[in-house]
Protein backbone atom coordinates (compact mmCIF):
# COMPACT_ATOMS: atom_id res chain seq x y z
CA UNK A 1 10.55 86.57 -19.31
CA UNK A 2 8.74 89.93 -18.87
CA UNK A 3 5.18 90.11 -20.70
CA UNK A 4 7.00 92.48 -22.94
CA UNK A 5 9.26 90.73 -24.32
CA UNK A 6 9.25 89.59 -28.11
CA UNK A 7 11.62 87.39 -30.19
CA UNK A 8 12.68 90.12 -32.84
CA UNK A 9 12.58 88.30 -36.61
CA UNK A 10 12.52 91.01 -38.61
CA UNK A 11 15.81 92.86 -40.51
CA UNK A 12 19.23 91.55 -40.47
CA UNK A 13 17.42 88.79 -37.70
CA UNK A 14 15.02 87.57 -40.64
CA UNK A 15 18.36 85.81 -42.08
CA UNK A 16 20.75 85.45 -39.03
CA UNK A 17 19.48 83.97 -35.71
CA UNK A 18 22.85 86.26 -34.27
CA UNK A 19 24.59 88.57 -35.90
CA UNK A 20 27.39 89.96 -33.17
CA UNK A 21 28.78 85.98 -32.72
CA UNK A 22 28.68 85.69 -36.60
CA UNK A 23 30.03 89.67 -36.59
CA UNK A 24 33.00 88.77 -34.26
CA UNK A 25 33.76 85.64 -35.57
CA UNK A 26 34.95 86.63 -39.26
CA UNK A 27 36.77 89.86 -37.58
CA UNK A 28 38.64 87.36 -35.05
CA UNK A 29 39.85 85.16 -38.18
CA UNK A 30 39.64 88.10 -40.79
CA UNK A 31 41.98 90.38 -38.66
CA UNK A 32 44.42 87.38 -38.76
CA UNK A 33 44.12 86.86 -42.34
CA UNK A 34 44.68 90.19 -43.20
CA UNK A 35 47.99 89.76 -40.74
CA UNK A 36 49.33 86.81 -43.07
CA UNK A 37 49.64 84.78 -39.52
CA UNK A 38 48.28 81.56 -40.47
CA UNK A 39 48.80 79.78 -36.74
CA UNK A 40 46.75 82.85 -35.19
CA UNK A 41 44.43 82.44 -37.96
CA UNK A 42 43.67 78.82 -37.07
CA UNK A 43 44.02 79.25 -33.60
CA UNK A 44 41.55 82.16 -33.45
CA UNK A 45 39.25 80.28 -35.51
CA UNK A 46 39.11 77.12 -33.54
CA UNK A 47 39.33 79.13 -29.83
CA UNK A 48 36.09 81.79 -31.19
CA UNK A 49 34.64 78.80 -32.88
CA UNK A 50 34.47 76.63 -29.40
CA UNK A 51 33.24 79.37 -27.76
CA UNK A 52 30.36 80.30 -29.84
CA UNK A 53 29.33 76.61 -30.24
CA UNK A 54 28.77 76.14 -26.42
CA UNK A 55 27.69 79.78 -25.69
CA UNK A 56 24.76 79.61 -28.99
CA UNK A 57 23.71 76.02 -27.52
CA UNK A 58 23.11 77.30 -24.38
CA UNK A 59 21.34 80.25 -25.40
CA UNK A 60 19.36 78.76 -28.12
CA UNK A 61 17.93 76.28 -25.50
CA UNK A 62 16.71 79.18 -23.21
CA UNK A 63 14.98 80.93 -25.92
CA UNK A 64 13.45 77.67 -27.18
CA UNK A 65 11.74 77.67 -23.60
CA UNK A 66 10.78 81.10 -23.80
CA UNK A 67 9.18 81.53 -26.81
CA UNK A 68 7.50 78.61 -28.58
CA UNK A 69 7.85 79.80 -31.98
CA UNK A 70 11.64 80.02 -31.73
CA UNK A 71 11.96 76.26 -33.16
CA UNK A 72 10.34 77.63 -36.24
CA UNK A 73 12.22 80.59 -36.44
CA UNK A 74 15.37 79.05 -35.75
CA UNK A 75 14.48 76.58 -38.81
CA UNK A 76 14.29 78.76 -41.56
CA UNK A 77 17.43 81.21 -40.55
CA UNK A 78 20.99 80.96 -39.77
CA UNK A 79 23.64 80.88 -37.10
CA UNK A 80 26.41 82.27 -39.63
CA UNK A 81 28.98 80.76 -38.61
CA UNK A 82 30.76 77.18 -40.26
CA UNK A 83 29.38 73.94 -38.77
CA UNK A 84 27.37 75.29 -35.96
């Protein structure tokens, strides 16, 4: 971590802790709803859904070590998306 570097909590990060993941999530399923393809909507869902949950645990525990307010910041905004 550079000196410069600051965890950004203000704007659309005041409410979501990361907006792309939660942003590309509900297009992956979304773009398959709109499609009427119900197996690609559950299979898109589950595959982005894995991903996310091990690539936001991973990341969440670097930032925790790099900034020491993150734990409070994480606990008063969201991931976005279901069950993670």
């Amino acid at each position: 971590k550079k000196d410069n570097h600051v965890l950004v909590t203000k704007g659309i990060y005041s409410i979501l802790r990361h907006p792309s993941y939660t942003g590309f999530y509900y297009w992956a399923v979304g773009t398959q709803l709109v499609l009427c393809n119900p197996i690609s909507t559950i299979l898109y869902g589950c595959a982005a859904w894995t991903f996310f949950r091990y690539r936001i645990e991973y990341e969440e525990e670097t930032l925790r070590q790099l900034f020491k307010e993150y734990e409070d910041y994480a606990s008063r905004t969201y991931v976005g998306i279901p069950f993670l």
